[in-house]
PDB file of N, CA and C in Angstrom:
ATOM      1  N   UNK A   1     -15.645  -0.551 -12.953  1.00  0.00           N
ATOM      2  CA  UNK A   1     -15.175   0.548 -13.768  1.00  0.00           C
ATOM      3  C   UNK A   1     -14.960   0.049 -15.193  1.00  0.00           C
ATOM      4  N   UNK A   2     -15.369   0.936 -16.117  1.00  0.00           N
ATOM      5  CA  UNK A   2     -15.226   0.157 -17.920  1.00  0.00           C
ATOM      6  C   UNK A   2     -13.767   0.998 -18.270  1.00  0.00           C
ATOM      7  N   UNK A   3     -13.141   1.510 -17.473  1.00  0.00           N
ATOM      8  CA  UNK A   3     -12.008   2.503 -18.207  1.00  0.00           C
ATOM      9  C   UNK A   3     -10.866   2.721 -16.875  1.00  0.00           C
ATOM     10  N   UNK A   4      -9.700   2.291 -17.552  1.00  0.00           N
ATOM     11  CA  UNK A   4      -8.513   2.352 -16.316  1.00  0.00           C
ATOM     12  C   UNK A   4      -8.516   3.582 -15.709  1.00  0.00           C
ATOM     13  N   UNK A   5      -8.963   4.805 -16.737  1.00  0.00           N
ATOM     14  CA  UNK A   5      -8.735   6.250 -15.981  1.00  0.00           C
ATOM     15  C   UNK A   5      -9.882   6.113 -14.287  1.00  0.00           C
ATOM     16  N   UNK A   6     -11.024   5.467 -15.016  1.00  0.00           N
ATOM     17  CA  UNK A   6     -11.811   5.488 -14.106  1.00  0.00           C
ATOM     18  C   UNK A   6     -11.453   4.620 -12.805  1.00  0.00           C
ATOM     19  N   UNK A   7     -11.091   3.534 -13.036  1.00  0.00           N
ATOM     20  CA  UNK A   7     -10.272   3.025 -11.832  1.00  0.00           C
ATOM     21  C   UNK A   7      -9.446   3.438 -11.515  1.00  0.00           C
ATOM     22  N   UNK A   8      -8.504   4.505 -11.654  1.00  0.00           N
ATOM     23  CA  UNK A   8      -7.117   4.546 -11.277  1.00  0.00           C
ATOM     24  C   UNK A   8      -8.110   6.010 -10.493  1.00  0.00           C
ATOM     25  N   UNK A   9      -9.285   7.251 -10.800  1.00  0.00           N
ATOM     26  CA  UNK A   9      -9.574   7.703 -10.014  1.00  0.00           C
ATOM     27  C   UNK A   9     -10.276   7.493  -8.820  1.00  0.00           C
ATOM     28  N   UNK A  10     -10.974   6.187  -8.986  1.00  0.00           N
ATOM     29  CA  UNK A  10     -11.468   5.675  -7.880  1.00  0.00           C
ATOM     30  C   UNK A  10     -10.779   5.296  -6.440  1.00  0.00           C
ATOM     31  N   UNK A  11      -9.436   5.234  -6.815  1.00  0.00           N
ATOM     32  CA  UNK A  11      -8.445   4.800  -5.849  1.00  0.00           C
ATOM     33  C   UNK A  11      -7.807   6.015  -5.212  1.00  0.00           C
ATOM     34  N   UNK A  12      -8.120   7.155  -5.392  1.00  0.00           N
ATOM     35  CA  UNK A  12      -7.551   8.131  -4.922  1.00  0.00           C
ATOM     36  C   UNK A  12      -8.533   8.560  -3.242  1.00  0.00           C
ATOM     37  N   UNK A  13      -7.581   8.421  -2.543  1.00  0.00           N
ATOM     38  CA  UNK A  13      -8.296   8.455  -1.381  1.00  0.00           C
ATOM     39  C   UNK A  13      -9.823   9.694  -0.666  1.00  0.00           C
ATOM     40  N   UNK A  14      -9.067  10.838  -1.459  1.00  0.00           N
ATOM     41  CA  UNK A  14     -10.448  11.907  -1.411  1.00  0.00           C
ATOM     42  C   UNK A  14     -11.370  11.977  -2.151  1.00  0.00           C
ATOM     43  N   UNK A  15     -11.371  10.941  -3.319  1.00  0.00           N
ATOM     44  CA  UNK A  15     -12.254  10.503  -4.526  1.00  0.00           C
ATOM     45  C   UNK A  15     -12.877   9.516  -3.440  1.00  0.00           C
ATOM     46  N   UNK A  16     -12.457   8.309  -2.927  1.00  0.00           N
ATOM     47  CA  UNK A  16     -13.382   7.586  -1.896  1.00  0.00           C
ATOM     48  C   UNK A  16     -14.151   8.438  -0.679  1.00  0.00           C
ATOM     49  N   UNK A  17     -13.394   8.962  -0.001  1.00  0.00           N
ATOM     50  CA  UNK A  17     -13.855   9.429   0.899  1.00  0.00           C
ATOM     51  C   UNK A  17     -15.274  10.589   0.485  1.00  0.00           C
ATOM     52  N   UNK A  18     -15.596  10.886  -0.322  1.00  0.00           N
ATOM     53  CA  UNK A  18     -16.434  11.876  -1.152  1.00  0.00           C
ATOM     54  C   UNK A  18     -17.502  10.913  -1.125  1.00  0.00           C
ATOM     55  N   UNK A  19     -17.023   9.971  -2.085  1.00  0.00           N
ATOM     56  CA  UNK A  19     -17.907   8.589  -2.610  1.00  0.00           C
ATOM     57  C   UNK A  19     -18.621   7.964  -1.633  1.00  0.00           C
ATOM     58  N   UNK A  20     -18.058   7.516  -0.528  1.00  0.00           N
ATOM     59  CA  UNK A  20     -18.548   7.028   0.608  1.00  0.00           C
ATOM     60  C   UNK A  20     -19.232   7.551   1.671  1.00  0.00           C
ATOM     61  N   UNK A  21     -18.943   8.764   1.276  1.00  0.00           N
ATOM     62  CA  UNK A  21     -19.831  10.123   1.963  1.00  0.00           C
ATOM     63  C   UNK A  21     -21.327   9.929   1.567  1.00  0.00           C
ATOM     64  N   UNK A  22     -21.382   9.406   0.604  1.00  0.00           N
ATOM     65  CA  UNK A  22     -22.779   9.043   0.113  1.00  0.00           C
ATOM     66  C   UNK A  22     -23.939   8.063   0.447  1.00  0.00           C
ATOM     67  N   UNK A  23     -23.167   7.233   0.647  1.00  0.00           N
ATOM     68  CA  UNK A  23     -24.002   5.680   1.492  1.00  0.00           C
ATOM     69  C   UNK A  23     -24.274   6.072   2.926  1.00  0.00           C
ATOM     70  N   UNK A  24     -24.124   6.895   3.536  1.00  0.00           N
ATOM     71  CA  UNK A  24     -24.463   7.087   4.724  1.00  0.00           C
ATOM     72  C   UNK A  24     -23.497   6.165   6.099  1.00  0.00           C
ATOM     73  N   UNK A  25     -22.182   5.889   5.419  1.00  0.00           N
ATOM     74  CA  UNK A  25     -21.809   4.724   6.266  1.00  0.00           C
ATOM     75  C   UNK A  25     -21.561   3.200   5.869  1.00  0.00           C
ATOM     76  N   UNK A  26     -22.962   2.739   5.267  1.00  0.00           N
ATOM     77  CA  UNK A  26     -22.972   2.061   4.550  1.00  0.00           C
ATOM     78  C   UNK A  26     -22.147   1.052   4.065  1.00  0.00           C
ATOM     79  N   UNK A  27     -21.149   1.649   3.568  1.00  0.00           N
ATOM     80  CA  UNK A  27     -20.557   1.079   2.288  1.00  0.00           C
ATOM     81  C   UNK A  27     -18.700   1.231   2.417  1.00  0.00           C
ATOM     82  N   UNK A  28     -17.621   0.003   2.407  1.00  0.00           N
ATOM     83  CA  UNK A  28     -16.310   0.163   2.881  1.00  0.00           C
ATOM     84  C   UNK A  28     -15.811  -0.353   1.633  1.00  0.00           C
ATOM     85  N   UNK A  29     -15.084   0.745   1.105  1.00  0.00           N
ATOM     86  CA  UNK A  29     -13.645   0.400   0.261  1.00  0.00           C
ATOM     87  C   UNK A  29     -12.507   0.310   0.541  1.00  0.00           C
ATOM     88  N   UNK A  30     -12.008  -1.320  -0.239  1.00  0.00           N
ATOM     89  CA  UNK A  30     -10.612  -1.588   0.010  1.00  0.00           C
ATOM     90  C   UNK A  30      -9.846  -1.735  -1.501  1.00  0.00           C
ATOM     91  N   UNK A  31      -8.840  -1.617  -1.330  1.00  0.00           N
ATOM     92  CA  UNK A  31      -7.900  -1.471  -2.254  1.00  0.00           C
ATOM     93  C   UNK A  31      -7.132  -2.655  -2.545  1.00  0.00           C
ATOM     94  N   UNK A  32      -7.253  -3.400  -3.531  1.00  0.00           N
ATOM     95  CA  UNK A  32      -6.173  -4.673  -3.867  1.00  0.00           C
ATOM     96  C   UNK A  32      -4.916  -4.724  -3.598  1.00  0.00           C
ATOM     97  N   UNK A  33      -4.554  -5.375  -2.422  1.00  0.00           N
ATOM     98  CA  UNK A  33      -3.331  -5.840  -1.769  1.00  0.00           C
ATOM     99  C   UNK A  33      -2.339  -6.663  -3.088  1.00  0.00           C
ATOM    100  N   UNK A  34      -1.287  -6.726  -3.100  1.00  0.00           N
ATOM    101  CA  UNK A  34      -0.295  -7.640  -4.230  1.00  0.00           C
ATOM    102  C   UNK A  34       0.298  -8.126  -3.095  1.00  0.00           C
ATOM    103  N   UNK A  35       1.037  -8.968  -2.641  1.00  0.00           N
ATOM    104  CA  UNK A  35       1.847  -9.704  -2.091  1.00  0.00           C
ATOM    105  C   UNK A  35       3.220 -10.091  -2.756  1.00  0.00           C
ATOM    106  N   UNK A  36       4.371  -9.256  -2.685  1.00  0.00           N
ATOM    107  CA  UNK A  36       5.669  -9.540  -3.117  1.00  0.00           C
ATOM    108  C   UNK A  36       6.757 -10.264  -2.257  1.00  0.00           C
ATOM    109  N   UNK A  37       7.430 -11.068  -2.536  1.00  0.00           N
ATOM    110  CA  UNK A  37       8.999 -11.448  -1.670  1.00  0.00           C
ATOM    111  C   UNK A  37      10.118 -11.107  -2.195  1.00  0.00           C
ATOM    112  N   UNK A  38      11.262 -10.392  -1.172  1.00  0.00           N
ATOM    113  CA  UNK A  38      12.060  -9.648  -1.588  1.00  0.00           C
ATOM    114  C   UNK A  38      12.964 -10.415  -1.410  1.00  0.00           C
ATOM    115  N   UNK A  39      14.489 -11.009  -1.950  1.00  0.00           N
ATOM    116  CA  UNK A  39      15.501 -11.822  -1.435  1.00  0.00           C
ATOM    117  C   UNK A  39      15.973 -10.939  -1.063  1.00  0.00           C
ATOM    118  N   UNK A  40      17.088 -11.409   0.330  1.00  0.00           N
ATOM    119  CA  UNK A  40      18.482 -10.741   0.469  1.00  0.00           C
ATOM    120  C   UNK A  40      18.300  -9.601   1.036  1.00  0.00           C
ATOM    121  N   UNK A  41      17.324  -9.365   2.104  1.00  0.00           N
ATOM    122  CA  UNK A  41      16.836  -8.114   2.608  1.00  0.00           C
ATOM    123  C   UNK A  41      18.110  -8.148   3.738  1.00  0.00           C
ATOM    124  N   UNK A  42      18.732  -7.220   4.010  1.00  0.00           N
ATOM    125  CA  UNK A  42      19.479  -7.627   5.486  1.00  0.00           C
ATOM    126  C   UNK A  42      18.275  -7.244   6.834  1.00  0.00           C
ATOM    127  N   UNK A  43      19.276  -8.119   7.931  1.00  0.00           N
ATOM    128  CA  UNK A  43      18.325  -7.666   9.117  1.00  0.00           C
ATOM    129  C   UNK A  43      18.366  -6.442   9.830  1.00  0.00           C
ATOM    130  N   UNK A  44      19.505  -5.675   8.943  1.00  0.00           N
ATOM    131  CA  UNK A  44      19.531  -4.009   9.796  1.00  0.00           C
ATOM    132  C   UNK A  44      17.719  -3.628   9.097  1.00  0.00           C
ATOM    133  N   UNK A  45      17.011  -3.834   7.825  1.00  0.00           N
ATOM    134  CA  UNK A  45      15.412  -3.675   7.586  1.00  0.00           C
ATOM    135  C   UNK A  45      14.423  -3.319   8.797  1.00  0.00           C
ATOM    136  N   UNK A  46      14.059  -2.566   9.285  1.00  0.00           N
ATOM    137  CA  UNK A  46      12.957  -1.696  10.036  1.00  0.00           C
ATOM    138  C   UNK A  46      11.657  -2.277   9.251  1.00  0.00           C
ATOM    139  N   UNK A  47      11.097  -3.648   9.217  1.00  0.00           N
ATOM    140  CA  UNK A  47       9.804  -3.959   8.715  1.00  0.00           C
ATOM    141  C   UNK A  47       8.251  -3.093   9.201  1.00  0.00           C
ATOM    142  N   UNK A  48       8.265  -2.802  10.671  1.00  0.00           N
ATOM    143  CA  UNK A  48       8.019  -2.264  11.100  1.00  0.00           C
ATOM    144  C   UNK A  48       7.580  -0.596  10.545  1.00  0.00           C
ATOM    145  N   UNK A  49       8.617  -0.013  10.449  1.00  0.00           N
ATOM    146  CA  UNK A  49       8.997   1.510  10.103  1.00  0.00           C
ATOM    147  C   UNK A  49       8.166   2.105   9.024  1.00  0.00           C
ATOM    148  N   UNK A  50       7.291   3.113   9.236  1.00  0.00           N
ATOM    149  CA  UNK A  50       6.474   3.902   7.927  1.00  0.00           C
ATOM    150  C   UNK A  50       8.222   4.623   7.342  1.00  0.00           C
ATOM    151  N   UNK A  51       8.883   5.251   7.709  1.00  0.00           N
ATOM    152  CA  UNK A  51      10.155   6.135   7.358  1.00  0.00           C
ATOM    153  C   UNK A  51      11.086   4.748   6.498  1.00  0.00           C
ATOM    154  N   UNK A  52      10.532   3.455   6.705  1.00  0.00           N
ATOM    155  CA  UNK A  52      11.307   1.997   5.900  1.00  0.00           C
ATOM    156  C   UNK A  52      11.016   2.152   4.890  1.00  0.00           C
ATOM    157  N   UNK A  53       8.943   2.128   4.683  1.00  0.00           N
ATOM    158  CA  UNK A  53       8.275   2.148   3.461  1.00  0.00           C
ATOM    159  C   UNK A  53       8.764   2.910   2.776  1.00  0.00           C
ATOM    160  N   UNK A  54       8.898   4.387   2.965  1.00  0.00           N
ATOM    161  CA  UNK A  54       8.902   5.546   2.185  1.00  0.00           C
ATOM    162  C   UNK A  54      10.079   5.559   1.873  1.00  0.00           C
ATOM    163  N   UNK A  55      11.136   4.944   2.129  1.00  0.00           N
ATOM    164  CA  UNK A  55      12.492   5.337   1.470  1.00  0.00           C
ATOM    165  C   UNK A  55      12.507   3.945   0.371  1.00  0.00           C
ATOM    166  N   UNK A  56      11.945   2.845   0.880  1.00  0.00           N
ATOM    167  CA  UNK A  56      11.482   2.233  -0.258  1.00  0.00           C
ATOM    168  C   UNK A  56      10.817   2.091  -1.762  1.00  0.00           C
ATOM    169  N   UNK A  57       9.864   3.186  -1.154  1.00  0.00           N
ATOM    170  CA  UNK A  57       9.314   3.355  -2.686  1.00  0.00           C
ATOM    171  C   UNK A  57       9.861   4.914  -3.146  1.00  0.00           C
ATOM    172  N   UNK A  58      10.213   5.196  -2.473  1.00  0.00           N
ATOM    173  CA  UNK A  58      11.518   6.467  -2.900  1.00  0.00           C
ATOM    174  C   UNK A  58      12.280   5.932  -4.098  1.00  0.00           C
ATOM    175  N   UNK A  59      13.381   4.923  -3.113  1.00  0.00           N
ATOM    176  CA  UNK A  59      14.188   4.401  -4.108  1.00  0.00           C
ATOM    177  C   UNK A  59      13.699   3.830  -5.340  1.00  0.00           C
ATOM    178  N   UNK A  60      12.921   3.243  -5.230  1.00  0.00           N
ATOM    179  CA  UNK A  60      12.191   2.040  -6.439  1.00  0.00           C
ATOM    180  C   UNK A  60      11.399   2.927  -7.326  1.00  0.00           C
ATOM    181  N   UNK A  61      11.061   3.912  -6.703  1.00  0.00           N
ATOM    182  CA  UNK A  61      10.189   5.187  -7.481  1.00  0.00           C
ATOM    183  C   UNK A  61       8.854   4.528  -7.744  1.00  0.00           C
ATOM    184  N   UNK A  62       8.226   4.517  -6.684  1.00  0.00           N
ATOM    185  CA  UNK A  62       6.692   4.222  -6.675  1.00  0.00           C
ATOM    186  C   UNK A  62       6.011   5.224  -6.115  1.00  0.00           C
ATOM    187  N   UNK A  63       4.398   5.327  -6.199  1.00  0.00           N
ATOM    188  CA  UNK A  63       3.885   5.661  -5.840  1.00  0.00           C
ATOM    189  C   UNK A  63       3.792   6.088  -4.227  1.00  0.00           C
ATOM    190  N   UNK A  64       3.324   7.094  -3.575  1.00  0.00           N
ATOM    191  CA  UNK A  64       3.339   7.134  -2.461  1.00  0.00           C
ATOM    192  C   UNK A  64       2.264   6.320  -1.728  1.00  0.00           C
ATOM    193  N   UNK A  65       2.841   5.618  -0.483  1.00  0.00           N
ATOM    194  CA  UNK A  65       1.987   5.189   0.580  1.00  0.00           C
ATOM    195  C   UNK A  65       1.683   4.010  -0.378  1.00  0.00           C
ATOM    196  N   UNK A  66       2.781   3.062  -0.528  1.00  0.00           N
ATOM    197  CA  UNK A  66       2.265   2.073  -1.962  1.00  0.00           C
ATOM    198  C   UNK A  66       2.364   1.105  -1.071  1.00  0.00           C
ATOM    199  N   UNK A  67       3.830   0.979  -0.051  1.00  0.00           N
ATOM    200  CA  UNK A  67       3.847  -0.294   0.559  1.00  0.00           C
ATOM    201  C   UNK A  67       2.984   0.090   1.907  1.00  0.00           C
ATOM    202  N   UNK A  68       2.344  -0.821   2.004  1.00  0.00           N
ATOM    203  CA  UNK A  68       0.927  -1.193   2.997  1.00  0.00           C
ATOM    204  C   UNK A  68       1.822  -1.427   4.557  1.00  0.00           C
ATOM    205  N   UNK A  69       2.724  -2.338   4.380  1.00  0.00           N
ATOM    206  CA  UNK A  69       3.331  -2.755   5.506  1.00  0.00           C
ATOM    207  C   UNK A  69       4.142  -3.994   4.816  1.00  0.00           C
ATOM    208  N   UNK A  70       5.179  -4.156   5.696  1.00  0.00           N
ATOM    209  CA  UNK A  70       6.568  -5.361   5.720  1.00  0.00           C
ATOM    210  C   UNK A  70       6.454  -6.442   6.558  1.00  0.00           C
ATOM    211  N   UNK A  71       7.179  -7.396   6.425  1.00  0.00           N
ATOM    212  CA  UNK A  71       7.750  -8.485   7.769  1.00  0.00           C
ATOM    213  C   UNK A  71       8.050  -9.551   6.646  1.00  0.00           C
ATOM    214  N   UNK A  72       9.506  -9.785   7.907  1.00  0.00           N
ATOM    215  CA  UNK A  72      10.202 -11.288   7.245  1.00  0.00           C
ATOM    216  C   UNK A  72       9.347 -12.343   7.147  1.00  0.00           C
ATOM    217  N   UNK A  73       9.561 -13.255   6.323  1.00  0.00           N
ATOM    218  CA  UNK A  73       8.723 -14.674   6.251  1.00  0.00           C
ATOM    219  C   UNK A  73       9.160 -15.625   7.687  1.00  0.00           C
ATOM    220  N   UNK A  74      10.407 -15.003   7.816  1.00  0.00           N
ATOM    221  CA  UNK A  74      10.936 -16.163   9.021  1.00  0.00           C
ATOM    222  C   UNK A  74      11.555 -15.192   9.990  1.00  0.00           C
ATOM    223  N   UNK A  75      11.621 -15.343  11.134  1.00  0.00           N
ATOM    224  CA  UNK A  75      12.675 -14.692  12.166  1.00  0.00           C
ATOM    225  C   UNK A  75      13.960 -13.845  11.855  1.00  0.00           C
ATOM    226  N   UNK A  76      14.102 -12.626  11.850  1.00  0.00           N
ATOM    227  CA  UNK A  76      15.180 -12.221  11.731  1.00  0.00           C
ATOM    228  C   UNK A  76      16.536 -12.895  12.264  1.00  0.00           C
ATOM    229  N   UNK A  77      16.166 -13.593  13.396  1.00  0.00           N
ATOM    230  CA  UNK A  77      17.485 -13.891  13.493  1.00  0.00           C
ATOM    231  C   UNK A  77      17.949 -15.872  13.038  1.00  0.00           C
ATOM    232  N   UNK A  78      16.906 -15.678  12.600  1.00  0.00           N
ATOM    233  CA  UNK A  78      17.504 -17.307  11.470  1.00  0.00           C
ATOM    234  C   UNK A  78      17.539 -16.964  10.310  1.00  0.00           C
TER     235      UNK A  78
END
């Protein structure tokens, strides 16, 4: 893409699904993963939980369906 507008529509999921409608199959888009670490999460956290994500990026005021999925680096209970 030569223009952020143009990438930022490419990422819209019925803009792919249209797009990919085209290759016959063909052809799989993925979306750039970021990898963040959060300190100080407690273990009451539902990593697990889509209803975790969404109150997450609720609060933080992100985009919807932004966080992909969770999990501790180490055992909840160490």
């Amino acid at each position: 893409m030569n223009m952020k507008e143009a990438a930022n529509w490419i990422r819209l999921v019925d803009v792919q699904k249209v797009f990919m409608a085209h290759f016959d199959g063909t052809l799989n888009m993925h979306n750039k993963l970021y990898y963040d670490i959060a300190e100080f999460i407690p273990t009451t956290f539902d990593a697990g939980s889509s209803f975790t994500h969404t109150k997450v990026e609720e609060d933080n005021m992100m985009d919807q369906d932004t966080v992909v999925y969770s999990r501790y680096i180490k055992p909840a209970h160490l």
